[in-house]
Protein backbone atom coordinates (compact mmCIF):
# COMPACT_ATOMS: atom_id res chain seq x y z
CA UNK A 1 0.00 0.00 0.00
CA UNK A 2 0.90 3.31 -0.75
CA UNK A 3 1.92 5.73 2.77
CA UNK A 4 0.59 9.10 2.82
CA UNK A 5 3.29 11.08 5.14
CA UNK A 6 4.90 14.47 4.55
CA UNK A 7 8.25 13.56 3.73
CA UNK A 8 10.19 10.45 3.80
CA UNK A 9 13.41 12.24 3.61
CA UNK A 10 13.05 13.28 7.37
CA UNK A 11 13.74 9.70 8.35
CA UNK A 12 17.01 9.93 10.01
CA UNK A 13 15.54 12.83 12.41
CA UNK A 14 12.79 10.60 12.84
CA UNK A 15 15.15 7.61 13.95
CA UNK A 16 17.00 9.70 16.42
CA UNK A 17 14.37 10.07 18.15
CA UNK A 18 12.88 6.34 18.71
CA UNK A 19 16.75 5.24 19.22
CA UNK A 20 16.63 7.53 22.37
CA UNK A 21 13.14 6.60 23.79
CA UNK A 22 14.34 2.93 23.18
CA UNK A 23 17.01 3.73 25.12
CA UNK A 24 14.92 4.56 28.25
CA UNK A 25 12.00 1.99 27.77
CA UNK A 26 13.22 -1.29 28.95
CA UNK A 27 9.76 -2.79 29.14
CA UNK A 28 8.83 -2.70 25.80
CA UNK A 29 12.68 -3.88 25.20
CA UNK A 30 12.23 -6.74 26.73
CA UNK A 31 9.04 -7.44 25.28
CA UNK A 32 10.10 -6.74 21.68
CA UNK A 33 12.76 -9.31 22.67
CA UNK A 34 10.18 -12.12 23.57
CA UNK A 35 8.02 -11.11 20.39
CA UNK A 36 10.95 -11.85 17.94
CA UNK A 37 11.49 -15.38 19.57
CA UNK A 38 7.91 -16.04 20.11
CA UNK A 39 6.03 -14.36 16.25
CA UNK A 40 2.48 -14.21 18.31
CA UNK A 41 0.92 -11.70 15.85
CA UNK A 42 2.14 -14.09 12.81
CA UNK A 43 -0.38 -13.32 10.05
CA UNK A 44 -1.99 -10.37 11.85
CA UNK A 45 -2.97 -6.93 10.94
CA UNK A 46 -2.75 -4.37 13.59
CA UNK A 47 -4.61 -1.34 12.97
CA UNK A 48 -3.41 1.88 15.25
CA UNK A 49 -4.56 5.00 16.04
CA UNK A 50 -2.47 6.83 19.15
CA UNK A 51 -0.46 10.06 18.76
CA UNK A 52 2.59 9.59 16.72
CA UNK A 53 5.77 10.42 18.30
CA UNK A 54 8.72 8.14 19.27
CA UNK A 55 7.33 6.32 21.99
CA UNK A 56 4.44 5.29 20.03
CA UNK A 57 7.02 4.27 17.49
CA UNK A 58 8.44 1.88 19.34
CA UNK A 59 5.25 0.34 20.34
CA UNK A 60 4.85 -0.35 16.69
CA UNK A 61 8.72 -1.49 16.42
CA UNK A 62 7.80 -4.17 19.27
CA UNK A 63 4.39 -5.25 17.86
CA UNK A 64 6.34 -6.14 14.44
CA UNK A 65 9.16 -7.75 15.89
CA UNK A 66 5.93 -9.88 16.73
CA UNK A 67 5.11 -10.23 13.45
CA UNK A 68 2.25 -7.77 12.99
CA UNK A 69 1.43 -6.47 9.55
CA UNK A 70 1.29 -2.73 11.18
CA UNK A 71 -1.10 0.05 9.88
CA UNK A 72 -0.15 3.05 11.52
CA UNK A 73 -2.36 6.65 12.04
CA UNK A 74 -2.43 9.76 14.68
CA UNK A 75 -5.24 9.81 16.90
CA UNK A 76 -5.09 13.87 16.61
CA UNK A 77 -4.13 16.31 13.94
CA UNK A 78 -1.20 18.18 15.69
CA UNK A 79 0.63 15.61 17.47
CA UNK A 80 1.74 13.88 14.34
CA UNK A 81 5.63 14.29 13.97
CA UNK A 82 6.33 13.61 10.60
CA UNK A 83 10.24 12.69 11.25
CA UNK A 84 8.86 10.33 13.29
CA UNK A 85 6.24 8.49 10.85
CA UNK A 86 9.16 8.73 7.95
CA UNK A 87 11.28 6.48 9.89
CA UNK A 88 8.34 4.24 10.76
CA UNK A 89 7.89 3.69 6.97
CA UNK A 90 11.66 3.68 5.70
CA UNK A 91 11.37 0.86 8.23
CA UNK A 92 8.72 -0.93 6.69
CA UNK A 93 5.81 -0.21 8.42
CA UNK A 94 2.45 1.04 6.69
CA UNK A 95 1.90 4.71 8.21
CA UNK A 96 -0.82 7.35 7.39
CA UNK A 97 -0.43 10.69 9.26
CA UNK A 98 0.81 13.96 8.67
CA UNK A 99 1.31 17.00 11.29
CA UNK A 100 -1.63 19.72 11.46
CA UNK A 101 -4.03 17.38 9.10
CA UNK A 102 -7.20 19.02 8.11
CA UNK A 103 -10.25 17.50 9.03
CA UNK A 104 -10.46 15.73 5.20
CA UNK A 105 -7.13 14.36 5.86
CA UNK A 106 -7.42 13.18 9.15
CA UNK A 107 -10.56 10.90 8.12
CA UNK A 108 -8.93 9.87 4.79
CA UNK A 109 -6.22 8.53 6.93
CA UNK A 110 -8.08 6.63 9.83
CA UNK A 111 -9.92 5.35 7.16
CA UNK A 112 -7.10 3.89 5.38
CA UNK A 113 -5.73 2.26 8.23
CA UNK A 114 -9.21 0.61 8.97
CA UNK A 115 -10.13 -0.60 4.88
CA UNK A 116 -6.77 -3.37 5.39
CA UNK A 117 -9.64 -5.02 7.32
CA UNK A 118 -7.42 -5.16 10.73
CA UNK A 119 -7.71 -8.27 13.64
CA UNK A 120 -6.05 -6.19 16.43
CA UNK A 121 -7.74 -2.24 17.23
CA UNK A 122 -5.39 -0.68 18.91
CA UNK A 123 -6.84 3.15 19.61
CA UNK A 124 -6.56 6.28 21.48
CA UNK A 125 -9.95 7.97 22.09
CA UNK A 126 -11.82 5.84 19.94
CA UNK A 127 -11.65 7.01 16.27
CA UNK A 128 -10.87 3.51 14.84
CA UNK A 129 -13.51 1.68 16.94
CA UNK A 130 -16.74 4.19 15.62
CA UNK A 131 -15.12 4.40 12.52
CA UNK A 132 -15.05 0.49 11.50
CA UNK A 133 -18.95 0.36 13.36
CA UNK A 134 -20.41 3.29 11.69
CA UNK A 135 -18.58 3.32 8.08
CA UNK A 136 -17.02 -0.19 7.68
CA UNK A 137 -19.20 -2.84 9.38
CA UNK A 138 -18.55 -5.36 6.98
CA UNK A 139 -14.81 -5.74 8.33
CA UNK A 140 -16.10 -6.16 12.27
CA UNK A 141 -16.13 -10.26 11.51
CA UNK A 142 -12.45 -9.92 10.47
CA UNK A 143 -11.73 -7.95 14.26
CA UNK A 144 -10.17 -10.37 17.24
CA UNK A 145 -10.85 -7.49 19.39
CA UNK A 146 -8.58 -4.24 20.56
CA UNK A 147 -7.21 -1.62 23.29
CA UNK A 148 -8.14 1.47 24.29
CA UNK A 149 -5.69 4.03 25.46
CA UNK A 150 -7.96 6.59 27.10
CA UNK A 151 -10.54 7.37 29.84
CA UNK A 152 -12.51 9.48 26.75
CA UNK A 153 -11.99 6.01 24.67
CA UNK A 154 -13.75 4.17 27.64
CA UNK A 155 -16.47 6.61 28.41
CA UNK A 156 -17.66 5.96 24.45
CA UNK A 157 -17.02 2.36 24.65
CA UNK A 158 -18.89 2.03 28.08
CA UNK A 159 -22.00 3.63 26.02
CA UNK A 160 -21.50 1.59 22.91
CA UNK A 161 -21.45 -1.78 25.15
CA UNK A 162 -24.96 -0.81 26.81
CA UNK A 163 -26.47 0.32 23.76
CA UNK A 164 -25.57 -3.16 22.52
CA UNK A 165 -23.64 -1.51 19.75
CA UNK A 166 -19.90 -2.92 20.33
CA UNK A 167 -19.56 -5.66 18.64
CA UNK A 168 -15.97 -7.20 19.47
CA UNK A 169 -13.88 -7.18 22.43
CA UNK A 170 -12.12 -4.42 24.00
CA UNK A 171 -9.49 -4.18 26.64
CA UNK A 172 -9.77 -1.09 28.47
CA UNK A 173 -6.01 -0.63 28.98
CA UNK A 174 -6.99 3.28 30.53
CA UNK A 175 -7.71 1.05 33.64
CA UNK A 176 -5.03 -0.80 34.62
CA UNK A 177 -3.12 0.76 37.93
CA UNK A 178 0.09 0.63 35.64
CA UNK A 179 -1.29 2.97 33.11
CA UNK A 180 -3.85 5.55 35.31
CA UNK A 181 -1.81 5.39 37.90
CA UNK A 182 1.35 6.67 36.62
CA UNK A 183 0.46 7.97 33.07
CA UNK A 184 -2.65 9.57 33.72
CA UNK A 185 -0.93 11.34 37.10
CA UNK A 186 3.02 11.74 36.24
CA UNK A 187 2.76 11.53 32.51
CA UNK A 188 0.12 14.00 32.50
CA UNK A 189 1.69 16.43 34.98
CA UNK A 190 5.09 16.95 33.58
CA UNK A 191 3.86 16.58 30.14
CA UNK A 192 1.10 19.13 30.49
CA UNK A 193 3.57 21.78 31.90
CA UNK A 194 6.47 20.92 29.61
CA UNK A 195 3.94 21.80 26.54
CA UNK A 196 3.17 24.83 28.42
CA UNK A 197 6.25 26.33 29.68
CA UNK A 198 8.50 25.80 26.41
CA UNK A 199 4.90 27.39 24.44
CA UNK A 200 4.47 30.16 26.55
CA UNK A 201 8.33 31.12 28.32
CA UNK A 202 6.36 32.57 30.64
CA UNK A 203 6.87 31.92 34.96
CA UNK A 204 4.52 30.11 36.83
CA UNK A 205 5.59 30.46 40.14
CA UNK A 206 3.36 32.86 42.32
CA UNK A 207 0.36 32.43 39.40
CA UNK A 208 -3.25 31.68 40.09
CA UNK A 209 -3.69 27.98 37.82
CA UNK A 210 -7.74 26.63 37.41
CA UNK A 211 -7.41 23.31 36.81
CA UNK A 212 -11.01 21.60 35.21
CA UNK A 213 -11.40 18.38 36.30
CA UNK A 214 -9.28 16.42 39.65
CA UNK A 215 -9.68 12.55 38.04
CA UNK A 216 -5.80 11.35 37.98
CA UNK A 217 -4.73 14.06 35.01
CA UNK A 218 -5.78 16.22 36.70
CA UNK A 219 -4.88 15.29 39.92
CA UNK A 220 -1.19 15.64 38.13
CA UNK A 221 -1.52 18.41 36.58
CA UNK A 222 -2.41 20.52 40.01
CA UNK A 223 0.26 18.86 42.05
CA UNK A 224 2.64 20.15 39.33
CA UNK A 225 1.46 23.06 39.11
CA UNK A 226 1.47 23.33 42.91
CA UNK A 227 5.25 22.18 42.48
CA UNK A 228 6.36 25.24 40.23
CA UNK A 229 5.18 27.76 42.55
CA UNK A 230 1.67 28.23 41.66
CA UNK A 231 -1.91 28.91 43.49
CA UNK A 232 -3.94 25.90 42.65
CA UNK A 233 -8.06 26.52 41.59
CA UNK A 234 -9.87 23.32 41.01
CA UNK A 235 -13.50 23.44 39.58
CA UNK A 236 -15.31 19.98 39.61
CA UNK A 237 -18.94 18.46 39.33
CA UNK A 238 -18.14 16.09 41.47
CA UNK A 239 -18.36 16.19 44.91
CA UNK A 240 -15.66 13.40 46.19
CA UNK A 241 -13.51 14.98 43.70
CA UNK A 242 -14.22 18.15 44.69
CA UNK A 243 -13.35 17.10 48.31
CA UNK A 244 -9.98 15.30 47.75
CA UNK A 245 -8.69 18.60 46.09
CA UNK A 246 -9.51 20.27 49.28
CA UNK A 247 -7.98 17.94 51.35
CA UNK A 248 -4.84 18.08 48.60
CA UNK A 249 -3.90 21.34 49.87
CA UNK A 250 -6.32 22.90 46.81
CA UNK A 251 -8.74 25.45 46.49
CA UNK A 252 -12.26 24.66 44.81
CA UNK A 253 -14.65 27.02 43.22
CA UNK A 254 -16.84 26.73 39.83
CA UNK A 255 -15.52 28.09 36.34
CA UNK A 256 -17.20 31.46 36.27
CA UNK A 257 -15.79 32.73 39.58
CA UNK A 258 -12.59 31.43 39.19
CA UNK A 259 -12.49 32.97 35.78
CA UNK A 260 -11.95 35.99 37.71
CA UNK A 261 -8.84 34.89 39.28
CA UNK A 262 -6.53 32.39 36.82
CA UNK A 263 -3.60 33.06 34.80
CA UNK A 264 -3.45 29.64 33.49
CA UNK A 265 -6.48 27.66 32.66
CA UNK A 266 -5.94 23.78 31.78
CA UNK A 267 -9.12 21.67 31.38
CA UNK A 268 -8.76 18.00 31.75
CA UNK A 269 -12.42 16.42 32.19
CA UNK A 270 -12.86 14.86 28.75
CA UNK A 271 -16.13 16.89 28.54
CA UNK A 272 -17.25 19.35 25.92
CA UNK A 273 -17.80 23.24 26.98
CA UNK A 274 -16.10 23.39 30.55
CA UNK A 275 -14.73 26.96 29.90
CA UNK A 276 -18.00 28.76 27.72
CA UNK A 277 -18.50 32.52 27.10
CA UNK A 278 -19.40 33.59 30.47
CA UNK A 279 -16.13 32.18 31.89
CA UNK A 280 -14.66 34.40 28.53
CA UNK A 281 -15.82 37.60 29.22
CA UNK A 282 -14.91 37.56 33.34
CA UNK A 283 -11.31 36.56 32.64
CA UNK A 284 -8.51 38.90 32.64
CA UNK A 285 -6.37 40.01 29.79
CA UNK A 286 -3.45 37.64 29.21
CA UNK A 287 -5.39 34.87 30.64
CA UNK A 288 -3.48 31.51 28.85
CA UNK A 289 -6.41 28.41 28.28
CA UNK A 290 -4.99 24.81 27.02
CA UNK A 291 -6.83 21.56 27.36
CA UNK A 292 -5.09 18.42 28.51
CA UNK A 293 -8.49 16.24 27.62
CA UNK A 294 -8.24 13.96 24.47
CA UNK A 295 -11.16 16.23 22.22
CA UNK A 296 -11.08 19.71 21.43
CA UNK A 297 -14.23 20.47 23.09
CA UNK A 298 -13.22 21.73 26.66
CA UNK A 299 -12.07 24.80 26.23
CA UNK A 300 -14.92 26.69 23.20
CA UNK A 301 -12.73 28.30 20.84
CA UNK A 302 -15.45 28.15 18.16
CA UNK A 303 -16.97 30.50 20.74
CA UNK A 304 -13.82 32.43 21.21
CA UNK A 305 -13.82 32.83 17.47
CA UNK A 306 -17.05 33.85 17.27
CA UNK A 307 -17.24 36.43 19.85
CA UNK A 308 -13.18 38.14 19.35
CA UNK A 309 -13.35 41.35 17.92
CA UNK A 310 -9.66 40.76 16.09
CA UNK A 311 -7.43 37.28 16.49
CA UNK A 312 -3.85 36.75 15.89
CA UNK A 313 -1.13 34.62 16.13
CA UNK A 314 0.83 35.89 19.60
CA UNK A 315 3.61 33.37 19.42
CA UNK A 316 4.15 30.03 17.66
CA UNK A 317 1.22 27.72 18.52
CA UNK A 318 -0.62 30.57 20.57
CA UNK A 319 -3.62 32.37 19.20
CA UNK A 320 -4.79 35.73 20.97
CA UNK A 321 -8.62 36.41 20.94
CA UNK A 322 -9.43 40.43 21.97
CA UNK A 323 -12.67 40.94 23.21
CA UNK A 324 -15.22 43.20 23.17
CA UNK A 325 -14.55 44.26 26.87
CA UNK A 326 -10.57 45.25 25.48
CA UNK A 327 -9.37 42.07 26.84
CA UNK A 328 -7.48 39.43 25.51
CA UNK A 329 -7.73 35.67 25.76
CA UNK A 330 -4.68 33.30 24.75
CA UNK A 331 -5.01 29.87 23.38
CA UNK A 332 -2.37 26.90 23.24
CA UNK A 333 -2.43 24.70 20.01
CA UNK A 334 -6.45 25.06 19.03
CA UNK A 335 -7.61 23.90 22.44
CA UNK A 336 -5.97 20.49 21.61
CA UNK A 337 -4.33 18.41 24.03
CA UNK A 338 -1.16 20.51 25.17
CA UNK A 339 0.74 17.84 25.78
CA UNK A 340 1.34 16.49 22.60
CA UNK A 341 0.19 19.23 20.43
CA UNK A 342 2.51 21.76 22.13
CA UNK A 343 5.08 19.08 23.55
CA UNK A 344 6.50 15.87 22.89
CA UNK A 345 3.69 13.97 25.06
CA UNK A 346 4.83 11.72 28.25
CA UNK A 347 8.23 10.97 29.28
CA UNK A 348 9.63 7.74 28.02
CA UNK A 349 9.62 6.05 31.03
CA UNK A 350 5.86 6.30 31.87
CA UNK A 351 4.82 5.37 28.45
CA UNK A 352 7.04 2.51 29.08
CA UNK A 353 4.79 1.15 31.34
CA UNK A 354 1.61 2.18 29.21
CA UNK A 355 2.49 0.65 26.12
CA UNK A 356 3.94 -2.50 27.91
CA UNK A 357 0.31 -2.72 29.10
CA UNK A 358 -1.22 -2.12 25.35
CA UNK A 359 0.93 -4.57 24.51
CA UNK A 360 0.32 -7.26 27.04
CA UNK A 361 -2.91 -6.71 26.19
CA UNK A 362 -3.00 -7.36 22.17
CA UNK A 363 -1.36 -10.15 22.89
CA UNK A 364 -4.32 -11.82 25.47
CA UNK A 365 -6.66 -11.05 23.07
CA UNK A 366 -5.09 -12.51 20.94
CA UNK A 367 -3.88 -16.24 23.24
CA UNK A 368 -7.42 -15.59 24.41
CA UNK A 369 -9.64 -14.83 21.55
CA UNK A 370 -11.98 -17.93 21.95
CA UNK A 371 -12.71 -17.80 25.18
CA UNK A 372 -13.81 -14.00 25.56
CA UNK A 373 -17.72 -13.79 26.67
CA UNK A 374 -17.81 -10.00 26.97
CA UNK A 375 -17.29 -7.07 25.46
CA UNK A 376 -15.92 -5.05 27.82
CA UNK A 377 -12.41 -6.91 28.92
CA UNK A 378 -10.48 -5.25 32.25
CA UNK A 379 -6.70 -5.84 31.80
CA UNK A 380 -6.01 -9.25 33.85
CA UNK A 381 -4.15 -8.60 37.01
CA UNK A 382 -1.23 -10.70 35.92
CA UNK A 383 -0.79 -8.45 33.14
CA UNK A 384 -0.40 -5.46 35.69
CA UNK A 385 1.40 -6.98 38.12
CA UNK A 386 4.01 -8.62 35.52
CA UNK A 387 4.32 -4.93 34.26
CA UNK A 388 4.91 -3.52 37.80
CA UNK A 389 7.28 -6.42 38.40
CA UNK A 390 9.34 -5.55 35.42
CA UNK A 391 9.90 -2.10 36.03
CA UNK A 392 10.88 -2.60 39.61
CA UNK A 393 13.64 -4.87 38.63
CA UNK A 394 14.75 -2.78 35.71
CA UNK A 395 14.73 0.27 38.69
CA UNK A 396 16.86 -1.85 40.29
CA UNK A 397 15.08 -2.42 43.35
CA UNK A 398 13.60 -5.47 45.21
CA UNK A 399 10.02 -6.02 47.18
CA UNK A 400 9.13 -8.26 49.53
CA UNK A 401 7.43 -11.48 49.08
CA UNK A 402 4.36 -12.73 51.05
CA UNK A 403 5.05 -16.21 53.29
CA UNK A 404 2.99 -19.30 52.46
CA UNK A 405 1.83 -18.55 56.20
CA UNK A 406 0.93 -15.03 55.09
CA UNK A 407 -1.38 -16.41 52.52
CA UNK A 408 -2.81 -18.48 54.41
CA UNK A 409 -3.61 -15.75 56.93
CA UNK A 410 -4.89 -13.48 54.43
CA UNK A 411 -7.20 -16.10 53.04
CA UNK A 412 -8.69 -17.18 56.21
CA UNK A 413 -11.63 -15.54 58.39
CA UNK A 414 -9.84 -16.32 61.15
CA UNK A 415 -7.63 -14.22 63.35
């Protein structure tokens, strides 16, 4: 099949940059080792849809060491780096993706990766999975059953399942303690202030920050942000959220009132119009908004566009609305996730432990795929805890180990 990336001549850029995230992923090393020996996708296409940078890369590297036929695509129009996808295909690998795709271009490609009629969905938010029910339901028999990457991915799965409308398997991979846990919460937190600090060059220290949203991104993203000197807002709907923020150390007040008060605004719900015109027209000038959720719907700049009185470009990736109240609102990278579309996405070492998990995961669907009665698949334990087992050892430290006595104590009703 033909690719469709920018430029294949940015290859060796490209390669750079996987060589160094190999470097610092030792999980998916290891696996990619055991995958060469062992050929368990033999005669499989893999169809995949997460952003595409280096560590994503390498995932890829490590499912075709496994013997996947791999079809490659983003899962969001700016976090494509095309040095990256060039090396992918002067490697062999099947990639569709360019950096800032327009909406055509992004579909064109999704699509492309879904018409090879895949076995394995591997996806990031979901694209792949609506896209091969809604437009290509003809190729679901061909489907084993895939992965999703993202708490957005699971909320649409979640509704697909009960409206009886998901019709293979699907590993929620979002779930596992050794991906919310550390990528959700670390990932997201350095990640999220990496894309904004080298966007902006701007100090954060003594700053109000409104952080939407306290599940585990966001719960990273304020303790970060607490870390670099700032005043942490969080707005929730939820109440138990709402409460472990205050107990956190954190402040807690809803949108339009701290819209008074924030320099920074990140949103990180995965819900659509968390900062709306209201919250607009009470910020102060200079306020910065970015969105750390997977969809550009969190922070409305199609309202922002709608209601500025002149736009322009302030600095590379930042757009400056002026309202009609003389103020001036600042956006990072369209409102799309900062992270990736401002940054290079998570630290190595995080997605390590992430993509070891995505995987692990392929790969029980795949040992597994006659025996799965539901839908909706939580990553087995042993999967997690042979992740978490791994990375201790490659950290080079040891755990304890429970007695047979101890087991035997913690299995009995007995004191």
């Amino acid at each position: 099949m033909p690719n469709e990336i920018r430029d294949i001549n940015l290859w060796e850029s490209g390669k750079r940059k996987i060589d160094w995230v190999e470097q610092n992923m030792p999980l998916l090393r290891s696996l990619k080792a055991e995958f060469e020996e062992t050929k368990p996708f033999n005669g499989l296409k893999i169809a995949l849809s997460v952003h595409l940078e280096a560590k994503t890369a390498y995932l890829c590297k490590t499912l075709a060491a496994g013997g996947a036929e791999m079809y490659i695509t983003g899962s969001n129009p700016l976090s494509t780096q095309d040095d990256v996808a060039a090396a992918l295909v002067h490697e062999g690998l099947n990639v569709f993706a360019w950096y800032n795709a327009t909406e055509e271009e992004y579909h064109r490609h999704i699509s492309e990766v879904i018409k090879i009629g895949p076995n394995i969905i591997i996806d990031d938010g979901g694209d792949l999975v609506n896209l091969i029910h809604n437009e290509y339901p003809e190729l679901i028999p061909n489907v084993i059953g895939g992965c999703e990457e993202t708490t957005t991915g699971i909320l649409r799965l979640i509704s697909m399942d009960k409206e009886k409308k998901l019709k293979f398997p699907m590993v929620l991979v979002n779930d596992a303690d050794c991906k919310h846990l550390f990528d959700n919460r670390y990932g997201t937190g350095q990640s999220v202030w990496d894309g904004i600090n080298r966007t902006t060059n701007l100090i954060v220290a003594g700053k109000n920050v409104v952080v939407a949203g306290y599940g585990w991104c966001g719960k990273g993203v304020a303790m970060r942000a607490k870390g670099l000197g700032a005043k942490v807002i969080v707005t929730e709907v939820d109440p138990i959220k709402a409460m472990e923020a205050v107990m956190d150390g954190f402040t807690i007040m809803p949108m339009v009132k701290a819209a008074e008060i924030g320099d920074f605004f990140v949103t990180v719900t995965g819900c659509r119009d968390v900062i709306t015109e209201e919250a607009f027209y009470k910020m102060k000038n200079g306020a910065i908004c970015c969105n750390a959720g997977h969809f550009d719907v969190e922070v409305d700049v199609a309202c922002l566009r709608r209601i500025a009185v002149e736009t322009k470009q302030a600095r590379n990736n930042i757009m400056a609305y002026k309202l009609s109240n003389g103020n001036t609102i600042n956006v990072i990278a369209e409102g799309r996730l900062v992270n990736l579309a401002a940054g290079d996405g998570h630290p190595a070492e995080i997605m390590d432990m992430s993509f070891a998990i995505q995987a692990q995961s392929a790969l029980y669907l795949v040992q597994n795929k006659d025996k799965l009665d539901s839908m909706i698949i939580n990553v087995p334990k042993e999967v997690d805890r042979s992740v978490a087992e791994r990375k201790i050892k490659f950290w080079g430290f040891e755990i304890d180990k429970l007695t047979e006595v101890q087991k035997a104590y913690l299995g009995s009703s007995e004191v």
